[in-house]
Protein backbone atom coordinates (compact mmCIF):
# COMPACT_ATOMS: atom_id res chain seq x y z
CA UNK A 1 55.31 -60.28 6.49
CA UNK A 2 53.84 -56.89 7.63
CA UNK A 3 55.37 -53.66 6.92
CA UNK A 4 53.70 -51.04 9.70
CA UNK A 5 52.70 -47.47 8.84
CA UNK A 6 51.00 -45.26 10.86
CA UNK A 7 48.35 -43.03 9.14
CA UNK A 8 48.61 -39.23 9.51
CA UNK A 9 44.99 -37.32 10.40
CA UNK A 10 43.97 -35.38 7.85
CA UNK A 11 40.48 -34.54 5.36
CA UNK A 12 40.06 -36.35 3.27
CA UNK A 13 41.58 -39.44 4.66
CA UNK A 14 45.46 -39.86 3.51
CA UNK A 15 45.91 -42.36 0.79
CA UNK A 16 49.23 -45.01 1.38
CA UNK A 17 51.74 -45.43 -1.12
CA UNK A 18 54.53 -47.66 -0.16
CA UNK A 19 58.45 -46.78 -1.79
CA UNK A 20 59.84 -50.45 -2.24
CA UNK A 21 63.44 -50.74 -3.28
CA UNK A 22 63.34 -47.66 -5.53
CA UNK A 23 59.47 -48.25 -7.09
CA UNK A 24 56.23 -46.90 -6.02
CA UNK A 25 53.33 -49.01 -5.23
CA UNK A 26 49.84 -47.20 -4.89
CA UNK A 27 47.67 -50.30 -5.14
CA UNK A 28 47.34 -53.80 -3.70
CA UNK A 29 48.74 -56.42 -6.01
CA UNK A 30 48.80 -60.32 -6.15
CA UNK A 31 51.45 -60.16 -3.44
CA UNK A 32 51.51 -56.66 -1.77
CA UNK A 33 48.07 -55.49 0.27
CA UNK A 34 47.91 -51.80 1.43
CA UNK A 35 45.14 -52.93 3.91
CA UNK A 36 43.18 -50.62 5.23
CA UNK A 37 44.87 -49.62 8.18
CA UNK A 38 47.65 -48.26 6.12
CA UNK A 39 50.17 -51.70 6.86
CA UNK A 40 51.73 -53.33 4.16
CA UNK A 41 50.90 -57.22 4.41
CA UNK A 42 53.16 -59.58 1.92
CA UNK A 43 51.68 -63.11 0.83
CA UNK A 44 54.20 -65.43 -0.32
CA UNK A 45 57.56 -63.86 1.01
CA UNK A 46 60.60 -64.65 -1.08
CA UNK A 47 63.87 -63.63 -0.87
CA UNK A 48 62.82 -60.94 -3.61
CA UNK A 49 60.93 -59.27 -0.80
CA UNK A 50 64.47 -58.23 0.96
CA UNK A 51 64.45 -54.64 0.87
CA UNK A 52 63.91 -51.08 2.54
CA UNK A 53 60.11 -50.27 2.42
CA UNK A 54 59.03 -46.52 3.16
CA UNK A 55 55.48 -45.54 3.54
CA UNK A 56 53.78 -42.28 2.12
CA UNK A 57 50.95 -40.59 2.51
CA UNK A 58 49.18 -38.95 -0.14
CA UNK A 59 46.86 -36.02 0.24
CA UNK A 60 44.72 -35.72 -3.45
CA UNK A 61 43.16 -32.18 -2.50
CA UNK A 62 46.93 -30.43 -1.92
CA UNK A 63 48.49 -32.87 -3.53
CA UNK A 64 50.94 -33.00 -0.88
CA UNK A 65 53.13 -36.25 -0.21
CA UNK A 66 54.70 -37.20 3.23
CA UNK A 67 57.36 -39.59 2.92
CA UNK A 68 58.25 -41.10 6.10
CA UNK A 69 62.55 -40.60 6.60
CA UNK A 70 63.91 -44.05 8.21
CA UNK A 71 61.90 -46.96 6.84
CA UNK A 72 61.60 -50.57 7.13
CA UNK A 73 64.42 -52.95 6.13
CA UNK A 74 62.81 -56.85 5.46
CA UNK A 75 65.03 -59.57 6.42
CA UNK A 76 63.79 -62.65 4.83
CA UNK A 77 64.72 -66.02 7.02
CA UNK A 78 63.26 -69.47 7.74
CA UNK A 79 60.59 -70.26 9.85
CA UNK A 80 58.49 -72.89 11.54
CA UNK A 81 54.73 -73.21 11.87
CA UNK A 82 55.73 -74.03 15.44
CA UNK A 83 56.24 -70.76 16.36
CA UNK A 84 52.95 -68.57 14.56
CA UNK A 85 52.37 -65.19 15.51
CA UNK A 86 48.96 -62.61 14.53
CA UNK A 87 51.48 -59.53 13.81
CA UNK A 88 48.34 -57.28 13.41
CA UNK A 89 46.29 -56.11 15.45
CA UNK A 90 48.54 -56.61 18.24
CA UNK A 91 45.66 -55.93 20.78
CA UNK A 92 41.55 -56.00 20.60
CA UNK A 93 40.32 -53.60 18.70
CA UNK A 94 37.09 -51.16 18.98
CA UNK A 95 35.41 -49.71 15.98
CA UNK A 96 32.60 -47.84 15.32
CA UNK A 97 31.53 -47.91 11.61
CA UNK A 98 28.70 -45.97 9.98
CA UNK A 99 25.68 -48.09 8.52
CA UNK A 100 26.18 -49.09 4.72
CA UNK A 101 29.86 -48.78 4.99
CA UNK A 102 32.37 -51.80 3.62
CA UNK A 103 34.32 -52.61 6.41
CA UNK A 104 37.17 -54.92 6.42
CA UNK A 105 38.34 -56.95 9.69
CA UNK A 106 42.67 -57.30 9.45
CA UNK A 107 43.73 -59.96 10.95
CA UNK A 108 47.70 -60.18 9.55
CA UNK A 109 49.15 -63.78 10.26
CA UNK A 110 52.48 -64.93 10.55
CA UNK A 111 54.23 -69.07 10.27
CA UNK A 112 50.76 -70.76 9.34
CA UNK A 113 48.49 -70.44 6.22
CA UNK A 114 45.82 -68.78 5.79
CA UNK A 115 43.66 -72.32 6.07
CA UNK A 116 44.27 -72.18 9.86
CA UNK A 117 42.33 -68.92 10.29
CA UNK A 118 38.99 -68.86 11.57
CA UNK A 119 36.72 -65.76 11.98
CA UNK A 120 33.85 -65.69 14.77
CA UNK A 121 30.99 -64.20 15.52
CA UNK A 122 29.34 -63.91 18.91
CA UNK A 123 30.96 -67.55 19.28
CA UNK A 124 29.75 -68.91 15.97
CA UNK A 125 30.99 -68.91 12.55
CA UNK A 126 31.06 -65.79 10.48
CA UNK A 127 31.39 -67.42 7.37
CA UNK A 128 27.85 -69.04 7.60
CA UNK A 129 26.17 -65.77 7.26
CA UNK A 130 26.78 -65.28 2.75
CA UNK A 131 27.08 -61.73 3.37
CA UNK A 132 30.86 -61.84 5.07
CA UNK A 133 33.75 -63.24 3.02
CA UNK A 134 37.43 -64.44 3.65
CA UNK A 135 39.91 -61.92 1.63
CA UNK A 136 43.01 -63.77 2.81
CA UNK A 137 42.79 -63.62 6.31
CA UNK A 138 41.01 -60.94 6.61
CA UNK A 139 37.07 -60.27 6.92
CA UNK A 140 35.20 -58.08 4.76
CA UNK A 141 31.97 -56.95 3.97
CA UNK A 142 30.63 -54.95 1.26
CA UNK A 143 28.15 -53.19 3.24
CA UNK A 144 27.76 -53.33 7.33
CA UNK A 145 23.98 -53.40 8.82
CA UNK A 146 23.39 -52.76 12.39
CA UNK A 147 22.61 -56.57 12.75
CA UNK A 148 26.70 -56.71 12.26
CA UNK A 149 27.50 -54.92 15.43
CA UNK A 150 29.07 -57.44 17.99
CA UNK A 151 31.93 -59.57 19.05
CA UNK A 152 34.53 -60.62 15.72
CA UNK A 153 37.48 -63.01 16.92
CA UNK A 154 40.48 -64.17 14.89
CA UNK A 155 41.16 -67.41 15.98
CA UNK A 156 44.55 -69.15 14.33
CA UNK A 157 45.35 -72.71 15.90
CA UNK A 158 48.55 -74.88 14.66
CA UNK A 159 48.53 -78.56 14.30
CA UNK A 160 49.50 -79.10 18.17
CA UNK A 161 46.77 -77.82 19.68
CA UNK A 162 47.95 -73.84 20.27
CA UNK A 163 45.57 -71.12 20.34
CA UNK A 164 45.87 -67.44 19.48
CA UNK A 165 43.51 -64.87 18.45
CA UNK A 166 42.73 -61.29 18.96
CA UNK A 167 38.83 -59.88 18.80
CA UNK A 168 37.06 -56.81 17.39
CA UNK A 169 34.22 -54.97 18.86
CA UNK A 170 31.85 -53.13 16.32
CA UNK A 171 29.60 -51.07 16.86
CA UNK A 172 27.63 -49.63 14.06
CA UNK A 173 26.48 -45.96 13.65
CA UNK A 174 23.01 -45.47 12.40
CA UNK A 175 21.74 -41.90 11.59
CA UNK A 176 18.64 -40.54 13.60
CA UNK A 177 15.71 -40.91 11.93
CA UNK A 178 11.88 -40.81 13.06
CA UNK A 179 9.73 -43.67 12.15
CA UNK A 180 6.38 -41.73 13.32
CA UNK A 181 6.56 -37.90 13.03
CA UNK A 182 3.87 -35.60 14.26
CA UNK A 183 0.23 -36.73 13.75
CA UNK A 184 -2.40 -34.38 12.74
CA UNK A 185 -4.52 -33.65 16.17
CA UNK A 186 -8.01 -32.08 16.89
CA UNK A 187 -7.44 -28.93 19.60
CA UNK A 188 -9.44 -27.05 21.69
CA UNK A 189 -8.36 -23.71 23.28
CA UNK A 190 -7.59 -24.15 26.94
CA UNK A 191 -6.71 -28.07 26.37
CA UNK A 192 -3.85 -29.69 26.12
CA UNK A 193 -1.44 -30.49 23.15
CA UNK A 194 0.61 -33.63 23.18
CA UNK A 195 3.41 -33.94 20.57
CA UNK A 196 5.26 -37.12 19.64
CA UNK A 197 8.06 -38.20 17.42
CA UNK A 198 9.19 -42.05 17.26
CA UNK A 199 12.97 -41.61 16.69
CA UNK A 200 15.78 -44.28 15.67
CA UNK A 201 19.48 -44.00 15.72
CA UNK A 202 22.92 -45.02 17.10
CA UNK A 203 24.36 -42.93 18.97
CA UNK A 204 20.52 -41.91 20.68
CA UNK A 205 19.74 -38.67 18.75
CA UNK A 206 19.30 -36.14 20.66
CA UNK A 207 15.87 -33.81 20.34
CA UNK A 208 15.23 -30.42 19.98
CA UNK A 209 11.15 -28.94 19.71
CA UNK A 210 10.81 -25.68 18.48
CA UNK A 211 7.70 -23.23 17.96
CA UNK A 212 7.96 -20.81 15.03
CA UNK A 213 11.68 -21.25 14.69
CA UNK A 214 12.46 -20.65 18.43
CA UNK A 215 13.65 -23.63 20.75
CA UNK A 216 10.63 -24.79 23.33
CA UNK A 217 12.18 -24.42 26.63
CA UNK A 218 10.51 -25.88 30.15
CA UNK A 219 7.72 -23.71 31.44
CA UNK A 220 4.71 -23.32 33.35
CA UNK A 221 2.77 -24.65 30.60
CA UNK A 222 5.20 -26.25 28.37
CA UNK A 223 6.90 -29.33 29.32
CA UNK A 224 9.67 -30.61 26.26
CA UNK A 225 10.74 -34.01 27.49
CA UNK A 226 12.97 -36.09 24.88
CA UNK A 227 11.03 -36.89 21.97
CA UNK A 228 7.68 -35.53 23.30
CA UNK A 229 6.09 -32.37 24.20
CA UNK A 230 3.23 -31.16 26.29
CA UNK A 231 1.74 -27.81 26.22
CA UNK A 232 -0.87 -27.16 28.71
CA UNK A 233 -3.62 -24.85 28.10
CA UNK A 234 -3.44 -24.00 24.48
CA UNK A 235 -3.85 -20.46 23.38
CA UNK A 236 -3.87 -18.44 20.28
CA UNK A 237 -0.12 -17.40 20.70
CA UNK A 238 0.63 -21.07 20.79
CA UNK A 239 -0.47 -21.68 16.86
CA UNK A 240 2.28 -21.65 14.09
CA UNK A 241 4.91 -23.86 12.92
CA UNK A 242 6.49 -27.08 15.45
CA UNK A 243 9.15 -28.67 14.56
CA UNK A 244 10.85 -31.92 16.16
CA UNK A 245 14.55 -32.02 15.43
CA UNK A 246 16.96 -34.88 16.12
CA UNK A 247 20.46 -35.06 15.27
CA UNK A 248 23.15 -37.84 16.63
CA UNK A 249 26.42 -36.60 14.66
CA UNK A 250 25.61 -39.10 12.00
CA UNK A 251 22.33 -37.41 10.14
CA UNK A 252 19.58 -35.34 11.57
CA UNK A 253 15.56 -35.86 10.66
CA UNK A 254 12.91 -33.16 11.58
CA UNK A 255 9.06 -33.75 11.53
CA UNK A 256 6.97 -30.09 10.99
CA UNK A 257 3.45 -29.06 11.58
CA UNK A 258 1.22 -25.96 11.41
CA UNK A 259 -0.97 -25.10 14.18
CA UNK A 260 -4.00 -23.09 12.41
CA UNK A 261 -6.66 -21.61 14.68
CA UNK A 262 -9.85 -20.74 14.30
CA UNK A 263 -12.17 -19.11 16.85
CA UNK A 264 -14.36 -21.20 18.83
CA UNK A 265 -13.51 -24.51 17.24
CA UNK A 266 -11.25 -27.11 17.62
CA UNK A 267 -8.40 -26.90 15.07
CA UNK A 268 -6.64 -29.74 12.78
CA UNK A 269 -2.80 -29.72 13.11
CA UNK A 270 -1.11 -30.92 9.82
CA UNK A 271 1.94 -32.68 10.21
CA UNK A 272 4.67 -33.92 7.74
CA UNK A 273 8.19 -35.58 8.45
CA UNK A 274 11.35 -36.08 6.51
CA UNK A 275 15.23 -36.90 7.35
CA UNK A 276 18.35 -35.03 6.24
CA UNK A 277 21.48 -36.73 6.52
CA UNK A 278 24.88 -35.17 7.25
């Protein structure tokens, strides 16, 4: 059985208590899971289960408690394996998860046991890859890589041949990062400077260059252009500090180097990189 309960926004991230027949419940037990998407899923359902089920939500920083009004009333009565239902979700699902996160796949089924659920993978079988498990019916992971994004389908078939399922699309967010910062370069006045960072990250980072603090914006001599720079004609006013910034909304890296000058010469740029994440 499923008891639905929609979680409020809010920072940090609600916690679910469910009120059931008079008692609170703030963890998952042997037969009550508060699954992730706030539901309440019941294994085993007895007549015991009968009952008016309210969901709360929990709020640790103002210690504030919203206790929904109405509630759920469970009806216990028989039923047949010919007639199975997935009760959640009710529709495909899109996530996007950040990298490293446990993520759990719901999959909440209803007149069959759990031995008839089968979780896929791009077409194949989940379960051959060690790092996914079977919690129930659900899917879980301890810790999602970006070689987990893809296609996830429930699949629950009955004895008679039937067919249901419902699929997940992940996608997983990475934070930008750059692989190859800015490499120390020989310069001569007049010449022309070409700056490169090798950046990573889902969603694409987007880049930023700066001189001395200030953003490099298109000119006559300087052309910014994604993750590389060009500055035509070098000049004393163009030594100092570069930086190469990229941020995605996930974490942000920056790679920094010192243009020193010296009259006459050409002129080593030192170059260091390191990330910051958000």
């Amino acid at each position: 059985a499923l008891i639905g309960c929609k979680l409020p926004k809010s920072n940090p991230k609600a916690q679910i208590r469910f009120r059931i027949r008079g008692k609170w419940l703030e963890q998952s037990t042997e037969n009550y899971l508060i699954l992730p998407s706030g539901n309440l899923q019941i294994l085993n359902v007895s007549s015991d289960d009968k009952g008016i089920y309210k969901c709360a939500a929990y709020n640790p920083v103002t210690d504030d408690l919203k206790l929904e009004p109405t509630g759920h009333k469970l009806i216990i009565s028989n039923s047949s394996s010919a007639d199975f239902h997935i009760l959640y979700p009710a529709s495909s699902q899109a996530l996007a998860i950040p990298q490293h996160r446990p993520l759990m796949l719901e999959c909440v089924v209803s007149g069959l046991p759990v031995s008839y659920v089968h979780w896929y993978k791009d077409g194949k079988d989940v379960l051959i890859q060690n790092r996914w498990k079977l919690f129930h019916s659900h899917l879980t992971i301890d810790s999602v890589d970006l070689s987990d994004a893809g296609s996830y389908s429930c699949v629950v078939q009955d004895n008679s041949g039937v067919v249901k399922y419902v699929n997940y699309s992940i996608n997983v967010l990475e934070p930008a990062s750059i692989s190859r910062g800015l490499q120390n370069q020989l310069v001569s006045w007049g010449k022309t400077l070409h700056l490169s960072c090798e950046i990573h990250g889902n969603p694409s980072p987007n880049v930023t260059w700066y001189h001395n603090g200030i953003p490099v914006h298109l000119s006559s001599r300087h052309f910014p252009s994604g993750n590389k720079l060009r500055i035509n004609q070098i000049a004393p006013g163009d030594t100092g500090l570069y930086q190469c910034l990229v941020n995605n909304g996930i974490g942000f890296s920056q790679s920094t180097g010192r243009c020193h000058s010296q009259a006459g010469k050409k002129h080593l740029i030192h170059f260091f990189s390191y990330p910051i994440f958000l």
